[in-house]
N, C-alpha and C. Protein backbone atom coordinates (compact mmCIF):
# COMPACT_ATOMS: atom_id res chain seq x y z
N UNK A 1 13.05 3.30 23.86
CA UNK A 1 14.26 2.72 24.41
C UNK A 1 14.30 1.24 24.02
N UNK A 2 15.53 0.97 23.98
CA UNK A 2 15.63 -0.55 23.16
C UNK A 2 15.94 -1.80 24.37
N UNK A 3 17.26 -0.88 25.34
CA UNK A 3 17.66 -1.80 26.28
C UNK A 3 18.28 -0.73 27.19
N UNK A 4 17.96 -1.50 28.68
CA UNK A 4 18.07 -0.74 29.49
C UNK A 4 19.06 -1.57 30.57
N UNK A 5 20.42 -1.15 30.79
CA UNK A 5 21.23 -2.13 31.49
C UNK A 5 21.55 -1.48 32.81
N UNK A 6 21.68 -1.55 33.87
CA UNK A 6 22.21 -1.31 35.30
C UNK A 6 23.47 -1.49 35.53
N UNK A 7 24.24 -0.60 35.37
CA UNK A 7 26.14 -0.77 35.82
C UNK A 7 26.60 -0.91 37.45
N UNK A 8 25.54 -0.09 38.52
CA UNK A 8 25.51 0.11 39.42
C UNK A 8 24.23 0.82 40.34
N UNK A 9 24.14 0.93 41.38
CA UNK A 9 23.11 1.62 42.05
C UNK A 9 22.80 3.08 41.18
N UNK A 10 24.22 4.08 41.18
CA UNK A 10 23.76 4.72 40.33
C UNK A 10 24.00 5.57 38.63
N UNK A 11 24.41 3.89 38.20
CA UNK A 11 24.38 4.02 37.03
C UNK A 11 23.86 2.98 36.07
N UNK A 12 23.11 3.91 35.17
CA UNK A 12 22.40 2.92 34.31
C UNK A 12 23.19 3.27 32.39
N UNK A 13 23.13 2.26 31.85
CA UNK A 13 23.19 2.15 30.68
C UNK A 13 21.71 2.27 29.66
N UNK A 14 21.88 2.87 28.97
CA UNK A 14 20.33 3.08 27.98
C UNK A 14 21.32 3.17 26.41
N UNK A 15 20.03 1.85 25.28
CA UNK A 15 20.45 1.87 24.28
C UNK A 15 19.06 2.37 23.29
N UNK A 16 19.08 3.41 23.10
CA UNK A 16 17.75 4.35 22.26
C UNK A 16 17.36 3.57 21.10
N UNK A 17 16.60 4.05 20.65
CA UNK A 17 16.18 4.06 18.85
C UNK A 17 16.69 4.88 18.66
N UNK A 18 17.36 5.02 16.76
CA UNK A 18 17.82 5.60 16.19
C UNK A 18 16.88 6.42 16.00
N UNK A 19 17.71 8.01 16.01
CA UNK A 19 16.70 8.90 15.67
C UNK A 19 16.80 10.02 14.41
N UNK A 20 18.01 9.59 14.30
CA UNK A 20 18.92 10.18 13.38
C UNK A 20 18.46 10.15 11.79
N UNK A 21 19.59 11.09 10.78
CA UNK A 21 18.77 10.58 9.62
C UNK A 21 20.12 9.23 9.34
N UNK A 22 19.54 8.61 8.40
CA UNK A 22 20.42 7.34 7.73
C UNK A 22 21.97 7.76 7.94
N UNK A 23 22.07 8.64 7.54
CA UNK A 23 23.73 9.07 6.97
C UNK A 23 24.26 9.98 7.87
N UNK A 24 23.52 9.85 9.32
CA UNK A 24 23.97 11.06 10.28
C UNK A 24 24.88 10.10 10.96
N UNK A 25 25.18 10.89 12.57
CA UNK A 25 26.05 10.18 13.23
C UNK A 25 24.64 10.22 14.73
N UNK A 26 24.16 9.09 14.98
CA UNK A 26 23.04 9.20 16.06
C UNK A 26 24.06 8.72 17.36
N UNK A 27 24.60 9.46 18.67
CA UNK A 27 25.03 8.68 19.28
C UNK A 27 23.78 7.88 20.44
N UNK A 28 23.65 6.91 20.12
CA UNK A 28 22.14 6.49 20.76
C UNK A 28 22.60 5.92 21.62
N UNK A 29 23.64 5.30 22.36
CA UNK A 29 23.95 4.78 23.72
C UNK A 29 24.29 5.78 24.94
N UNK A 30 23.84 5.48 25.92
CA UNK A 30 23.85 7.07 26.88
C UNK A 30 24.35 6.14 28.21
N UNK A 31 24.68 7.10 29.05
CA UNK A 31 25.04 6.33 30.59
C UNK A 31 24.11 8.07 31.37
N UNK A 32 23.45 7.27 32.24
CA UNK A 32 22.58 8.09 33.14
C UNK A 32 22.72 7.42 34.74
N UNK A 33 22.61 9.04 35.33
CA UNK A 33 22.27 8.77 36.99
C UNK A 33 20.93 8.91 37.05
N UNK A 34 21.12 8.33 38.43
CA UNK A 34 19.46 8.64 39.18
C UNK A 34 18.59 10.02 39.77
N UNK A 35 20.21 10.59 39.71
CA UNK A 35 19.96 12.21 40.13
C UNK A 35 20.75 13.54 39.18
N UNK A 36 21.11 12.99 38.63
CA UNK A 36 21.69 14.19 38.01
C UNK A 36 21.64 14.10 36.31
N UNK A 37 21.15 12.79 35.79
CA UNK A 37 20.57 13.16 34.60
C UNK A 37 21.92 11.98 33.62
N UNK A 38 21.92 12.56 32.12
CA UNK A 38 23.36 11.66 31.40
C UNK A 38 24.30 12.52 31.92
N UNK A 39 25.22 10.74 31.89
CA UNK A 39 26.77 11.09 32.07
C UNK A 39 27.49 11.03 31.10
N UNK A 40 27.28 10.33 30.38
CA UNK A 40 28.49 10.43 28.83
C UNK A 40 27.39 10.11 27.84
N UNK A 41 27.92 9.80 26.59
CA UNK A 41 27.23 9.36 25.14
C UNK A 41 28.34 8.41 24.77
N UNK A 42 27.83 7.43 24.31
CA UNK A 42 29.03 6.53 23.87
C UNK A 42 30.02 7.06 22.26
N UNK A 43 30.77 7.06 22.40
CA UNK A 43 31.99 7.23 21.32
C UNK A 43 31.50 6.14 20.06
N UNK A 44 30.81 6.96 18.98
CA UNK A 44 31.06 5.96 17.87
C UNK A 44 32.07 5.59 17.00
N UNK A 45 32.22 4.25 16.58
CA UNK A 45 33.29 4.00 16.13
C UNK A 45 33.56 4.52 14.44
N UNK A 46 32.47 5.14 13.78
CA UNK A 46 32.31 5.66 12.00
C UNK A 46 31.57 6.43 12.22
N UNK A 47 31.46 7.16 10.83
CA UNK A 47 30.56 7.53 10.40
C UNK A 47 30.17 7.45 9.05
N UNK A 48 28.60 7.47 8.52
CA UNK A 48 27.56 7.15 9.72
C UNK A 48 27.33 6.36 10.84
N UNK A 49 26.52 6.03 11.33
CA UNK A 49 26.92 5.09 12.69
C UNK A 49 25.99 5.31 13.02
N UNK A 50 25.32 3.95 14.35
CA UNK A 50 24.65 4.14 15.21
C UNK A 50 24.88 2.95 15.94
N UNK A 51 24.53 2.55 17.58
CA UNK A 51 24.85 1.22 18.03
C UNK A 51 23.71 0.69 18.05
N UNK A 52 23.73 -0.77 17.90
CA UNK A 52 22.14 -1.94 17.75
C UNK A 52 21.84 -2.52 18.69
N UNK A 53 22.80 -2.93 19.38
CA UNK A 53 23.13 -3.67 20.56
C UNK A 53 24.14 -3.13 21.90
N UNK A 54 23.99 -3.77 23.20
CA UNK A 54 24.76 -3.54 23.99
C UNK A 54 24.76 -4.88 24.99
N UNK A 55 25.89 -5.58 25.52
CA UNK A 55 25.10 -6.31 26.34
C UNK A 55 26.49 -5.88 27.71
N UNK A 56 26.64 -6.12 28.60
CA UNK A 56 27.20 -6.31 30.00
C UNK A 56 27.57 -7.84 30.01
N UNK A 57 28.76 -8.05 30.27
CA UNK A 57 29.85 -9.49 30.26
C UNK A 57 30.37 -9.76 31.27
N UNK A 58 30.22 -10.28 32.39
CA UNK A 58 31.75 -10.08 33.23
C UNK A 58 32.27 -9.01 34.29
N UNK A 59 30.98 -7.70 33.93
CA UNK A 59 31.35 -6.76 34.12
C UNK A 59 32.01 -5.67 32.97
N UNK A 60 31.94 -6.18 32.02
CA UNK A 60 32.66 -5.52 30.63
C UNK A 60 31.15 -5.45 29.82
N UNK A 61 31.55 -3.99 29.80
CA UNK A 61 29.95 -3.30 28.63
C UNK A 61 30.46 -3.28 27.12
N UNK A 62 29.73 -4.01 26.47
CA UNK A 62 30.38 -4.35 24.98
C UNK A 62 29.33 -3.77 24.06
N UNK A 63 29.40 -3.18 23.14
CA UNK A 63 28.57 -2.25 22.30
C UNK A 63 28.14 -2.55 20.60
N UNK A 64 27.44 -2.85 20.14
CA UNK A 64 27.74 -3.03 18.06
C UNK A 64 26.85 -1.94 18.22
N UNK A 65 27.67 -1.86 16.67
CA UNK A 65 27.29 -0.69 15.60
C UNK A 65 26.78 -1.34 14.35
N UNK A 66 26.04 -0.32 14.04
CA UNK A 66 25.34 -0.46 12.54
C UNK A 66 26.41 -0.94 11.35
N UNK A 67 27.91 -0.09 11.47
CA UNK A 67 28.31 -0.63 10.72
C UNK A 67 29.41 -1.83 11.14
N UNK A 68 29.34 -2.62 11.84
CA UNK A 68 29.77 -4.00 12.02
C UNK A 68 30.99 -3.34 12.65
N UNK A 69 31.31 -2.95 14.25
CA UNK A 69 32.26 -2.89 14.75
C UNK A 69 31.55 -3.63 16.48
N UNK A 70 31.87 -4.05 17.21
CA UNK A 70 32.63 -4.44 18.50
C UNK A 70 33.19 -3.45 19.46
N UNK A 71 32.93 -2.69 20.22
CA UNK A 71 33.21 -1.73 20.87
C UNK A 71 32.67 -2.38 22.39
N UNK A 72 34.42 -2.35 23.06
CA UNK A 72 34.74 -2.26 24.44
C UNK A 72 34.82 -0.68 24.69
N UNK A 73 33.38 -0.79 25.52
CA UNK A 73 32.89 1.15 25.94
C UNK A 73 33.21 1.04 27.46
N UNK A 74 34.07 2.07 28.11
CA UNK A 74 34.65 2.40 29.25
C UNK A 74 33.05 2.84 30.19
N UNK A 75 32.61 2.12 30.87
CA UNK A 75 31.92 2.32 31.88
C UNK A 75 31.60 3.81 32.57
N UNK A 76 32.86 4.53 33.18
CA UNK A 76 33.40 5.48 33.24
C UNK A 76 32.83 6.88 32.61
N UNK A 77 33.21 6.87 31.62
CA UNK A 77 33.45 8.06 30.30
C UNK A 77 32.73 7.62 29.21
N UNK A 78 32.53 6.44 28.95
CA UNK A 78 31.61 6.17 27.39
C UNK A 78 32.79 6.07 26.00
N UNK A 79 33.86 6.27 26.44
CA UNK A 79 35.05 5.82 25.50
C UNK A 79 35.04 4.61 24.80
N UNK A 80 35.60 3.85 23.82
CA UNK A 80 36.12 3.00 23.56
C UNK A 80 37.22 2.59 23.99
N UNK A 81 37.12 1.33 24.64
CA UNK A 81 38.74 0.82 24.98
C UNK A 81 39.43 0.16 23.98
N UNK A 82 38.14 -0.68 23.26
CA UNK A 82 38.77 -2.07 22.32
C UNK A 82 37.80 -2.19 21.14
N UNK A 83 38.38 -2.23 19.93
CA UNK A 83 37.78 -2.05 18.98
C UNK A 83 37.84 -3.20 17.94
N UNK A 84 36.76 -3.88 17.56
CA UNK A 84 36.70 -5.10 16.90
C UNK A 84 36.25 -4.93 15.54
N UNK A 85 36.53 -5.25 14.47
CA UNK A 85 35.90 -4.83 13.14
C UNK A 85 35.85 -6.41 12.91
N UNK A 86 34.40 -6.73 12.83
CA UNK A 86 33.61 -8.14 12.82
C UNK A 86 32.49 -8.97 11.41
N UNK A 87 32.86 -7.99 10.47
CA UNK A 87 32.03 -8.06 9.47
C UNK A 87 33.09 -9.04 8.39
């Protein structure tokens, strides 16, 4: 595990190692409870893909990808709200 963020009592954010091959699609960002296991996988923005980073803002969970995107990920569901192409 790379980074491990807290959204709430019972929800946590987890950002994996890639496990994938190079040219796959790894979705390595997960949202988990304390009791019932994952709740979503985050939505990648390409493919291939994988996310590098994640950090929590404000209350706003912001996500990068391998291939240079910015992803506002819905807390919620693991969606994308807002999509930044930063390269």
């Amino acid at each position: 595990m790379q980074k491990r963020i807290p959204i709430s009592e019972n929800l946590t954010v987890l950002l994996l190692e890639p496990s994938g091959p190079p040219d796959g699609l790894d979705q390595n960002l997960l949202a988990v409870s304390g009791d019932d296991g994952p709740v979503w996988r985050a939505t990648l923005p390409s493919r291939p893909d994988h996310f590098t980073d994640v950090e929590l803002v404000d209350g706003v969970l912001f996500a990068w990808s391998f291939s240079c995107y910015q992803c506002q990920i819905d807390v919620e569901t693991g969606n994308t709200r807002h999509l930044v192409f930063t390269k």
